[in-house]
C-alpha atoms as a PDB file:
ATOM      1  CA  UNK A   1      20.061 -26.522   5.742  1.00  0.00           C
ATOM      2  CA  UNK A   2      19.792 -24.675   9.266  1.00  0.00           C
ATOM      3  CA  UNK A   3      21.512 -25.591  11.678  1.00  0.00           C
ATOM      4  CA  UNK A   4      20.757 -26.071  15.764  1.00  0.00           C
ATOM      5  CA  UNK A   5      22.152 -22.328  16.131  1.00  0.00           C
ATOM      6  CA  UNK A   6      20.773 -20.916  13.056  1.00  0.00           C
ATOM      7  CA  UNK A   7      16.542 -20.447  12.275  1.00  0.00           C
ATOM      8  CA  UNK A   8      14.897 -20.871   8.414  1.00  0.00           C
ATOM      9  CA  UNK A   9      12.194 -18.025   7.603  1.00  0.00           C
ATOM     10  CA  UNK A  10      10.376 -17.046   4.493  1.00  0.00           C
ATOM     11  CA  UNK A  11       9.847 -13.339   3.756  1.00  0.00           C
ATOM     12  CA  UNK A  12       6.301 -13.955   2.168  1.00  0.00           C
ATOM     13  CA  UNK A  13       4.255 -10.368   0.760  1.00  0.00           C
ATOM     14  CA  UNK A  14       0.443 -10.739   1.031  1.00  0.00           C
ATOM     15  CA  UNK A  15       0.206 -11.502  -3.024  1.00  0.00           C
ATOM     16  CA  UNK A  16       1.932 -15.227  -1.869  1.00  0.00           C
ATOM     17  CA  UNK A  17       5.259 -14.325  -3.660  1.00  0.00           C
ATOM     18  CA  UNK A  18       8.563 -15.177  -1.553  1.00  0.00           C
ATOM     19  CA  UNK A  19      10.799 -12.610  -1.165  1.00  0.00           C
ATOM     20  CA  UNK A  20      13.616 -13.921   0.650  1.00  0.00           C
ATOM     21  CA  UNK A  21      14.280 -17.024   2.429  1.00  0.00           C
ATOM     22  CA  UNK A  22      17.192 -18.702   4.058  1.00  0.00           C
ATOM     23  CA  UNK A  23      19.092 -19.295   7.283  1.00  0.00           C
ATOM     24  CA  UNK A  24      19.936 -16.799   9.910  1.00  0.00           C
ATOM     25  CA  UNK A  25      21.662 -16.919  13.369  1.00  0.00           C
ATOM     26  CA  UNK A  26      19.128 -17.590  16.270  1.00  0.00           C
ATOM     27  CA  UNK A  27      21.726 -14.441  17.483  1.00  0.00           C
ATOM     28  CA  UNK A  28      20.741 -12.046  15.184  1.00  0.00           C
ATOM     29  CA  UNK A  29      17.668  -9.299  15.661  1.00  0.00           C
ATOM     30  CA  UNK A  30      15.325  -8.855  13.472  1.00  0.00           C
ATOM     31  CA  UNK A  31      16.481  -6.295  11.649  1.00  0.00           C
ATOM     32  CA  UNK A  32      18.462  -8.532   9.287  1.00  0.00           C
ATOM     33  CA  UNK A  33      14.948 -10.093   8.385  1.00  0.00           C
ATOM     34  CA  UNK A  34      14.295  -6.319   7.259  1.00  0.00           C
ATOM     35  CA  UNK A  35      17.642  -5.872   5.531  1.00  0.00           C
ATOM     36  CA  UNK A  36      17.056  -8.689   3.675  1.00  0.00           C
ATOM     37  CA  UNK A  37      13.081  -7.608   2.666  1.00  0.00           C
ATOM     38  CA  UNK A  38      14.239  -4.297   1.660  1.00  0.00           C
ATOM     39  CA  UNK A  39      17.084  -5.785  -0.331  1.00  0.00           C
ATOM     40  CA  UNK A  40      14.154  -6.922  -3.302  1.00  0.00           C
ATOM     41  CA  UNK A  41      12.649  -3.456  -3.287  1.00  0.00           C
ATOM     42  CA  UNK A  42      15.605  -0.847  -2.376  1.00  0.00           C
ATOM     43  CA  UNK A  43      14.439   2.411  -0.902  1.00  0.00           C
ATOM     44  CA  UNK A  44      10.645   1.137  -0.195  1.00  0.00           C
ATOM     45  CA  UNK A  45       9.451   0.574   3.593  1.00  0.00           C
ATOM     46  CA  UNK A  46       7.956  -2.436   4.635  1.00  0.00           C
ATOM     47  CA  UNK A  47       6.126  -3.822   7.769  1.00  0.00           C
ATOM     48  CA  UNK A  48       7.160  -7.668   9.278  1.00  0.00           C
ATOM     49  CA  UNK A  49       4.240  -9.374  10.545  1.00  0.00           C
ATOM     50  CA  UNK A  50       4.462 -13.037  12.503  1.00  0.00           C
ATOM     51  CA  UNK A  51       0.417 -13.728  12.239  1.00  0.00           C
ATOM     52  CA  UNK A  52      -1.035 -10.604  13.171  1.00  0.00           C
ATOM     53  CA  UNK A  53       2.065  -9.220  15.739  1.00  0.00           C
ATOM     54  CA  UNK A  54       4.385  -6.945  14.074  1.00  0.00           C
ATOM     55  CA  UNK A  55       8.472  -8.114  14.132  1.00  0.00           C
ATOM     56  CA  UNK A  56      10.771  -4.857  15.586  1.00  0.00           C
ATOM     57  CA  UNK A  57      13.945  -4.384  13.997  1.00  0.00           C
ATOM     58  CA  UNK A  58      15.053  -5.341  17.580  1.00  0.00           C
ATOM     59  CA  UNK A  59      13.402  -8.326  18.203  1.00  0.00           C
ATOM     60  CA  UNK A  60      15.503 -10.911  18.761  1.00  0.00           C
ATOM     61  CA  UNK A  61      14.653 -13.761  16.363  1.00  0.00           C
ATOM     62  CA  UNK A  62      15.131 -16.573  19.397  1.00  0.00           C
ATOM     63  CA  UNK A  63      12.032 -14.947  20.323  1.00  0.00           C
ATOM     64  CA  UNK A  64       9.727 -15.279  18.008  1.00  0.00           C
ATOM     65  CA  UNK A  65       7.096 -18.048  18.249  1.00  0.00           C
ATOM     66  CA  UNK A  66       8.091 -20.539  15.712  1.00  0.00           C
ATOM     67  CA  UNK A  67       4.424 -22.471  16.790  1.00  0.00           C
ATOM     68  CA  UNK A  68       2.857 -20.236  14.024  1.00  0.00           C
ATOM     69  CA  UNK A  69       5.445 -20.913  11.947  1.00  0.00           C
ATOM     70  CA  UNK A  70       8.685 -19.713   9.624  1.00  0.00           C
ATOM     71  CA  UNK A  71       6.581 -17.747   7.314  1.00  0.00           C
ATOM     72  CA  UNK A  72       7.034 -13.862   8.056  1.00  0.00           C
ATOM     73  CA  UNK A  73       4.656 -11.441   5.970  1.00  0.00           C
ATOM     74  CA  UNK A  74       5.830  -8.742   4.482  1.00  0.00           C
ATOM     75  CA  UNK A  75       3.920  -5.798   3.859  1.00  0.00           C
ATOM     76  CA  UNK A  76       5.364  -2.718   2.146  1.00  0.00           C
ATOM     77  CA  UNK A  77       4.692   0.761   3.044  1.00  0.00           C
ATOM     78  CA  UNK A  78       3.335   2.985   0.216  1.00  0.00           C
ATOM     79  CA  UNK A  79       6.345   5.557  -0.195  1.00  0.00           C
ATOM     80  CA  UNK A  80       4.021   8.272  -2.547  1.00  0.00           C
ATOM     81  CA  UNK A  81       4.477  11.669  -1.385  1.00  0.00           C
ATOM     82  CA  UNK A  82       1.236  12.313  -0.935  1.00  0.00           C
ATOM     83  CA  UNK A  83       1.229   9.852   2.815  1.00  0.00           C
ATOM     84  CA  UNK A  84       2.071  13.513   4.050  1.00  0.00           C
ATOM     85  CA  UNK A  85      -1.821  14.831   5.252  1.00  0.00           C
ATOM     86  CA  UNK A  86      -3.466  17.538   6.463  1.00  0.00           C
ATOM     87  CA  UNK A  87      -5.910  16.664   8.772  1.00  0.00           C
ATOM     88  CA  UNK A  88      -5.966  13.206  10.983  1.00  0.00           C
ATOM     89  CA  UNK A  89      -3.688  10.021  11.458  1.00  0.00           C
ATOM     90  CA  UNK A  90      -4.538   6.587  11.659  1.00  0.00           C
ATOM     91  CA  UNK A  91      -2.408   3.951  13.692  1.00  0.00           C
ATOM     92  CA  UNK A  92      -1.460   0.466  12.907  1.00  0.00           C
ATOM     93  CA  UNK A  93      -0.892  -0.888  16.456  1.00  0.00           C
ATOM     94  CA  UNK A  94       0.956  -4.619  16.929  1.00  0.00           C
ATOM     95  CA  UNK A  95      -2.348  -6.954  17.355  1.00  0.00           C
ATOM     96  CA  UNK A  96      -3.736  -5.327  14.443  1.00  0.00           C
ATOM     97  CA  UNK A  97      -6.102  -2.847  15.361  1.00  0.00           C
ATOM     98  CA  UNK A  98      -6.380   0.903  14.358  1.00  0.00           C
ATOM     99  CA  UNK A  99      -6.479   4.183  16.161  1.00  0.00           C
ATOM    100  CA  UNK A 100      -7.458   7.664  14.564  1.00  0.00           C
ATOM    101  CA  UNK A 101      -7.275  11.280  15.485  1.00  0.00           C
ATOM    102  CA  UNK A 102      -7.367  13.930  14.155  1.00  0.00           C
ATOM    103  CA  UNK A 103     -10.383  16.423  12.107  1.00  0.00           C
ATOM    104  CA  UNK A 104     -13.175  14.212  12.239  1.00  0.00           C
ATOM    105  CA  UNK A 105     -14.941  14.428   9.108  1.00  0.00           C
ATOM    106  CA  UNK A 106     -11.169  14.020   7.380  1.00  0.00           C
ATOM    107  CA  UNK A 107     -10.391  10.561   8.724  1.00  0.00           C
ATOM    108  CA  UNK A 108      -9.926  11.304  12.303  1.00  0.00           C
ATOM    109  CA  UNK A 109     -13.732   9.418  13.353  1.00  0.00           C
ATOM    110  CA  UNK A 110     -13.560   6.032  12.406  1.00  0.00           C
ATOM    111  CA  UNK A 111     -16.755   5.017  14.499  1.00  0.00           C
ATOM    112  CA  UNK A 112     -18.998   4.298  11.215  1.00  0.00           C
ATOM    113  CA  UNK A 113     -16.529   1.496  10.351  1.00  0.00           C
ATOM    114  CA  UNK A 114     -14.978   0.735  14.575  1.00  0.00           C
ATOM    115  CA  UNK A 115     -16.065  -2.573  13.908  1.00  0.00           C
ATOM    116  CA  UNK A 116     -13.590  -3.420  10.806  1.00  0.00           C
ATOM    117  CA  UNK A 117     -10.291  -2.256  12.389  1.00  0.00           C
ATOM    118  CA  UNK A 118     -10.556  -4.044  15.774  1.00  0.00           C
ATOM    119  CA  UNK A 119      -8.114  -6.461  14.391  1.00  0.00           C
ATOM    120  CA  UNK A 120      -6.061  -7.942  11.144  1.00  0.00           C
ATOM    121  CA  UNK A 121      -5.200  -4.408  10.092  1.00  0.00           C
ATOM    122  CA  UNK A 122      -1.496  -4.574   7.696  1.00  0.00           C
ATOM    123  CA  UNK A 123      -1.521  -1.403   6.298  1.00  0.00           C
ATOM    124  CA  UNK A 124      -3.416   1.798   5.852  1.00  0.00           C
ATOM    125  CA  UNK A 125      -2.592   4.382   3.556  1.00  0.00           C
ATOM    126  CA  UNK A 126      -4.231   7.969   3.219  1.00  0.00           C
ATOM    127  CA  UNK A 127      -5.329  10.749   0.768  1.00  0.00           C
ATOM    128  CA  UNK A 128      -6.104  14.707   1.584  1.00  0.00           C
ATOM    129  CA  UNK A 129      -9.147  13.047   3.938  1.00  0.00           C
ATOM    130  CA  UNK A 130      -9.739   9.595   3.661  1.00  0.00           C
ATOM    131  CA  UNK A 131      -7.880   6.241   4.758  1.00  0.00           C
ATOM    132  CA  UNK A 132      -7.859   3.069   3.303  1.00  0.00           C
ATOM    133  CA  UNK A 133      -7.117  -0.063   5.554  1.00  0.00           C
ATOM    134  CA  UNK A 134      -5.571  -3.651   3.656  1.00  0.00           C
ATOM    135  CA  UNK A 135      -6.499  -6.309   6.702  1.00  0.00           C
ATOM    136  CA  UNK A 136      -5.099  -9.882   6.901  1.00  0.00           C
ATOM    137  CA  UNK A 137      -7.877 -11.616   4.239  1.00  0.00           C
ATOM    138  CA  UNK A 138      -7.213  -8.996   1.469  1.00  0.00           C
ATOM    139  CA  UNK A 139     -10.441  -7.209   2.287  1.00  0.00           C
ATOM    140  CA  UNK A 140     -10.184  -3.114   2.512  1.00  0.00           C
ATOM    141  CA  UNK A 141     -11.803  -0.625   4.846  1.00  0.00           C
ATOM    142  CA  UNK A 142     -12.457   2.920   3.886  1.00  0.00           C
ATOM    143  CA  UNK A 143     -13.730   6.089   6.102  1.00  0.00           C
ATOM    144  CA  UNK A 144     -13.381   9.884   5.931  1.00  0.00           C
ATOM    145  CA  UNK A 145     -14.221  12.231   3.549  1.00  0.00           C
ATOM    146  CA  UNK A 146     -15.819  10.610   0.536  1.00  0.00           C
ATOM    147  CA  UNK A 147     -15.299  12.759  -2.185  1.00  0.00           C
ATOM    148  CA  UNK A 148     -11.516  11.860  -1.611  1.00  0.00           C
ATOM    149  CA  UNK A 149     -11.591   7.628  -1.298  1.00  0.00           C
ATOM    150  CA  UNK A 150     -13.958   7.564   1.710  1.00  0.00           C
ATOM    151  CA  UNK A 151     -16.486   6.052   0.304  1.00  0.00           C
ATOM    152  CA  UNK A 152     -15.352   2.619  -1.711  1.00  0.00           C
ATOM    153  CA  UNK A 153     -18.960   1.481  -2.078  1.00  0.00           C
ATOM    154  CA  UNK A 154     -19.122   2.157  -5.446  1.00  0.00           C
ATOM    155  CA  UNK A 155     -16.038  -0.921  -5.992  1.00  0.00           C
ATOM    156  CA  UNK A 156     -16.925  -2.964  -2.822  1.00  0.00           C
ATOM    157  CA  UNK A 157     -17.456  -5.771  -4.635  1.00  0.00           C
ATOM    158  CA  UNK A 158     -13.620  -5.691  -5.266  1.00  0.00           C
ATOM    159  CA  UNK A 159     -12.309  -4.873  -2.225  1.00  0.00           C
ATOM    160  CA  UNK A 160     -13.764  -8.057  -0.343  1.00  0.00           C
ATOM    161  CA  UNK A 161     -10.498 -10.142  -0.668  1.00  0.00           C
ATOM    162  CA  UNK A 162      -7.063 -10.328  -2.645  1.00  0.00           C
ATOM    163  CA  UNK A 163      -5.608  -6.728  -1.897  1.00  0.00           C
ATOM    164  CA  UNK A 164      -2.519  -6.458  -1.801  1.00  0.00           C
ATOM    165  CA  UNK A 165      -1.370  -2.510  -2.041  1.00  0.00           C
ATOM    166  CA  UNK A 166      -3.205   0.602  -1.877  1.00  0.00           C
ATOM    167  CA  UNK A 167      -1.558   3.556  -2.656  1.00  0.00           C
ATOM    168  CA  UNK A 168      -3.111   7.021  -2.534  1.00  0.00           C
ATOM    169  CA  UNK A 169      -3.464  10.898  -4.613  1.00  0.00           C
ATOM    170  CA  UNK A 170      -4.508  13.622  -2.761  1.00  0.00           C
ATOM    171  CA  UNK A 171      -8.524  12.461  -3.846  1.00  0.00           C
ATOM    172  CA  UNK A 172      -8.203   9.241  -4.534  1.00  0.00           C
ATOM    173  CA  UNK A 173      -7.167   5.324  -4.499  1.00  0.00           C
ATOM    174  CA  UNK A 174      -5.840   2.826  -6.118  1.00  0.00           C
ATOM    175  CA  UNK A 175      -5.658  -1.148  -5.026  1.00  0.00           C
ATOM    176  CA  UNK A 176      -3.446  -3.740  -6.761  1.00  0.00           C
ATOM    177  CA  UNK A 177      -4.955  -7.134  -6.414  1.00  0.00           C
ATOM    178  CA  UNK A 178      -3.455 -10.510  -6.189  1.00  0.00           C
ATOM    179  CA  UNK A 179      -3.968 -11.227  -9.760  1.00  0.00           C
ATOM    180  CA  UNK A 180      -2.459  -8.078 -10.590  1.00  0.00           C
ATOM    181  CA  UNK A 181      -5.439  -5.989 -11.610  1.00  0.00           C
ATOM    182  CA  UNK A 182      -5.721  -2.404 -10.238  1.00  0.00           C
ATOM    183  CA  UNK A 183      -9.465  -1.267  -8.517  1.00  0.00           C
ATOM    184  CA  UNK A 184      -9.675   2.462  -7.972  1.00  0.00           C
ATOM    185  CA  UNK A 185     -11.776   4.907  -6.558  1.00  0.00           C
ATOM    186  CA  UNK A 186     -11.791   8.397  -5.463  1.00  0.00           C
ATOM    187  CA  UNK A 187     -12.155  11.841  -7.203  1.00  0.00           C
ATOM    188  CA  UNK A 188     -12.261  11.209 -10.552  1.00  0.00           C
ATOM    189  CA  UNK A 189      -9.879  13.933 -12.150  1.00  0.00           C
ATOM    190  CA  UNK A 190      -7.489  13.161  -9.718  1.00  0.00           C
ATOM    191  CA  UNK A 191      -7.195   9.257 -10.276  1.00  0.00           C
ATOM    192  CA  UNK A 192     -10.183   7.705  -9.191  1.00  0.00           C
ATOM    193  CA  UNK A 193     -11.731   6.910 -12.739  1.00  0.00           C
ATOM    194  CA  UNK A 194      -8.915   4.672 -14.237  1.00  0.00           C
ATOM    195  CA  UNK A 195     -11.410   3.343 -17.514  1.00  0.00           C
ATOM    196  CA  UNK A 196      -9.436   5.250 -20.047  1.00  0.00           C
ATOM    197  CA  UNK A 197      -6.476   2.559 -19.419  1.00  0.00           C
ATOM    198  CA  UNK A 198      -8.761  -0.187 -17.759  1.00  0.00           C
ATOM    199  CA  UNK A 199      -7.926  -2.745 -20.248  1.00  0.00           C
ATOM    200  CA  UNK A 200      -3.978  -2.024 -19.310  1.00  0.00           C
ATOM    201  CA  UNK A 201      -4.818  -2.690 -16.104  1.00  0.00           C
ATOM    202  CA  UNK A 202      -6.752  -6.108 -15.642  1.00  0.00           C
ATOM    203  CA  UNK A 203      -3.630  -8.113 -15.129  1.00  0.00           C
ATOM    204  CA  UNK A 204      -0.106  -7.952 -14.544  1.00  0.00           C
ATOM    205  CA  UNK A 205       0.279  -4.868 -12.406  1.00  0.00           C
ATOM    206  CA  UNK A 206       3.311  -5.127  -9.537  1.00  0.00           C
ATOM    207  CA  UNK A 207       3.478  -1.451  -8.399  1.00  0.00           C
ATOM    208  CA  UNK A 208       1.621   1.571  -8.260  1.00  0.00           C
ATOM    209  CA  UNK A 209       2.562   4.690  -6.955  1.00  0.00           C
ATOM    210  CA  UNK A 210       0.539   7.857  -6.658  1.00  0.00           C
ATOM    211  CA  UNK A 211       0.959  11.952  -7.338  1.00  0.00           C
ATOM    212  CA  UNK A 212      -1.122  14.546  -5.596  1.00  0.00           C
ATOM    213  CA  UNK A 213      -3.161  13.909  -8.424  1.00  0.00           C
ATOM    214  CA  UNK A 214      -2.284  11.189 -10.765  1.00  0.00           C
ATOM    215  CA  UNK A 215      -0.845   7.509 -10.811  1.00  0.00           C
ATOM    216  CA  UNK A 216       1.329   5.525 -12.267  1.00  0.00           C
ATOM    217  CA  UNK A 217       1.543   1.533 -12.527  1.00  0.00           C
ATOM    218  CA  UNK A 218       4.434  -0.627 -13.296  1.00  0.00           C
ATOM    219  CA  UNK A 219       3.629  -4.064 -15.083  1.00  0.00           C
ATOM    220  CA  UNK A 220       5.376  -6.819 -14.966  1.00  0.00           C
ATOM    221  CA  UNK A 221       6.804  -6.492 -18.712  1.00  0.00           C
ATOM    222  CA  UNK A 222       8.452  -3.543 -16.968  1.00  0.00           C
ATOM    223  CA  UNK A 223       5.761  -1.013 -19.320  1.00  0.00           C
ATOM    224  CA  UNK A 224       4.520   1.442 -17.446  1.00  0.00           C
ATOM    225  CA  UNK A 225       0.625   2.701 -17.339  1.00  0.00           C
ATOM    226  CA  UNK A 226      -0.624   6.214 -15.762  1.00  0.00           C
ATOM    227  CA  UNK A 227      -4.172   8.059 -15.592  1.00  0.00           C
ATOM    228  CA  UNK A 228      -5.401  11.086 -13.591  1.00  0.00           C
ATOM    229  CA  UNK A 229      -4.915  14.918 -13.655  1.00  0.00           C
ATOM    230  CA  UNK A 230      -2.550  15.271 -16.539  1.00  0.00           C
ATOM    231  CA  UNK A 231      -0.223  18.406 -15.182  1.00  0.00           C
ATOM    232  CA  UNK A 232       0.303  15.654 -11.999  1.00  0.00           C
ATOM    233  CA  UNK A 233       2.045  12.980 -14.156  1.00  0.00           C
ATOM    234  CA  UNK A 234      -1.458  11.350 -15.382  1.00  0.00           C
ATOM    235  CA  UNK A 235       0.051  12.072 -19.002  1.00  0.00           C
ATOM    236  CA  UNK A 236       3.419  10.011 -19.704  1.00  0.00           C
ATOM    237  CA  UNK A 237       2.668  10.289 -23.616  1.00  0.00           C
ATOM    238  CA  UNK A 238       5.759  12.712 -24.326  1.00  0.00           C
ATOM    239  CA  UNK A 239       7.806   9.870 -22.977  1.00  0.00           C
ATOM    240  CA  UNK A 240       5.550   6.871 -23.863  1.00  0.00           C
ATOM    241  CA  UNK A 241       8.336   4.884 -26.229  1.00  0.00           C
ATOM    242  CA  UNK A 242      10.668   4.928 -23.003  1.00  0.00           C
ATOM    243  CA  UNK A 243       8.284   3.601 -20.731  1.00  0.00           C
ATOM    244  CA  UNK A 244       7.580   0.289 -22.896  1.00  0.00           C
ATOM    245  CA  UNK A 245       9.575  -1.700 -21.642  1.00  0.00           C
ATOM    246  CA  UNK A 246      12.585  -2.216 -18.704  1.00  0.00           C
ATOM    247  CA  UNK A 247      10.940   0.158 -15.659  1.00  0.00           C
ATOM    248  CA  UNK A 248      12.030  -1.672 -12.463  1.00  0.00           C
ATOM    249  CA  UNK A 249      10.971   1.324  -9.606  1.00  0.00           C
ATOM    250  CA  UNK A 250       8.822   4.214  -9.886  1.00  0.00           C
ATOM    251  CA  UNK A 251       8.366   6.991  -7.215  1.00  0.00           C
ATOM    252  CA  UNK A 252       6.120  10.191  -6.972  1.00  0.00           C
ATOM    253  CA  UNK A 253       6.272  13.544  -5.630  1.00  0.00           C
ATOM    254  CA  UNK A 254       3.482  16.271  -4.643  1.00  0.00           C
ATOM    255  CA  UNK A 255       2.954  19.781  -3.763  1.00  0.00           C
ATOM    256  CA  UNK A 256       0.877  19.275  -0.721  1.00  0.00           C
ATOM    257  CA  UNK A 257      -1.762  22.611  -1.140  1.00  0.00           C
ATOM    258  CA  UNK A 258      -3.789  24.187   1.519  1.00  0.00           C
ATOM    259  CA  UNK A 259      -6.488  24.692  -0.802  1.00  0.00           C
ATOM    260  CA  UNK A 260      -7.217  23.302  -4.193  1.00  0.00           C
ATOM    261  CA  UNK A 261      -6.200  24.976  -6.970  1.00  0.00           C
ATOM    262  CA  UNK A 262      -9.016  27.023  -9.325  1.00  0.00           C
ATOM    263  CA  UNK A 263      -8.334  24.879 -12.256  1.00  0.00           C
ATOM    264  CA  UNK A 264      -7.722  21.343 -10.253  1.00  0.00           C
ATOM    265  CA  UNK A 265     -11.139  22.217  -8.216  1.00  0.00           C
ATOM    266  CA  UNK A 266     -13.949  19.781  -8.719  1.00  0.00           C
END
């Protein structure tokens, strides 16, 4: 039980699931809150989030407004190799709102969807030329390019609530919902159609991590599922019977092209 010197919290990731929770020293900055996030998932980033305001490493936790509560969210970062780009950025800023620059027609204009990233923005992730925004309610935004994930109409339906990860190719996206089924969209080849392992992928799903042109999903049986350009890790078949069972982490590289490759080109 916490003590008059000492403050309870809950690390809490948008899915509901606790992460960590305990008793720290009203002392302390807020980096041990991220020590202690990190400590479930080693070597992935994260984001802390007190309603909509992000927590610094250096905020003091006698400072944070315990009105809204002890429940800190905690979003992770995508760490796939492809969040290196080419053309624009997009910026998370601390009341939730997004700023882009950058090549317009490759993310950098966000006018056509302004509206959606004025607030409640946790985490935006990127392909070649697109961005994908998670806000607050689980809903995701999409602009840029949209033959690589700008264009999410085709799977807005599922995109309206219960997101909690999107993680990027260099064409394409892929969401993990609450209920651990996996939405994606984007260039085909490169990830976008996922209905060759669609059944795998309707429940269970805790991680998915992305190529320059493939992904890969871990479940929660620790079996691992992958789709997309086959020479970019979509194919795990020569290792399939390892991959049943006991995966804990997975992580992806990319060779980040200035042009597409004749065989990769769509």
């Amino acid at each position: 039980m916490a003590t008059s010197s000492e403050i309870y919290f809950e690390l809490v990731e948008l899915s509901g699931h606790v992460v960590a929770k305990g008793a720290w020293s009203a002392d302390l900055r807020a980096d041990c809150l991220y020590q202690s996030a990190r400590l479930a998932k080693p070597g992935r980033r994260c984001r802390l989030l007190e309603g909509t305001w992000e927590i610094l490493p250096t905020t003091p936790l006698a400072a944070l407004d315990l009105g809204l509560g002890t429940c800190i969210q905690v979003v992770w970062l995508s760490s796939s190799a492809a969040d290196r780009r080419w053309y624009s950025f997009a910026a998370i800023k601390a009341n939730g709102s997004v700023v882009t620059w950058g090549k317009a027609s490759e993310g950098g204009d966000s006018a056509a969807v302004a509206p959606l990233l004025t607030e409640g923005v946790v985490q935006v992730c990127g392909t070649a030329g697109a961005f994908a925004a998670i806000k607050a309610n689980g809903s995701v935004v999409t602009w840029g390019n949209a033959q690589v994930g700008g264009d999410s109409a085709p799977v807005a339906p599922l995109l309206t609530e219960g997101v909690v990860q999107v993680c990027g190719t260099a064409r394409a996206f892929a969401a993990i919902k609450a209920n651990g089924s996996v939405v994606t969209w984007g260039n085909a080849r490169f990830g976008g159609d996922s209905a060759a392992v669609a059944p795998l992928l309707t429940e269970g799903v805790v991680q998915v991590c992305g190529t320059a042109g493939a992904f890969a999903a871990i479940k929660a049986n620790g079996s691992v599922v992958t789709w997309g350009y086959a020479e970019h890790g979509g194919s795990s078949s020569a290792v399939a019977p390892l991959l049943t069972e006991g995966v804990v982490h997975i992580c992806g590289n990319a060779r980040l092209l200035s042009r597409p490759s004749r065989r990769m080109a769509v």
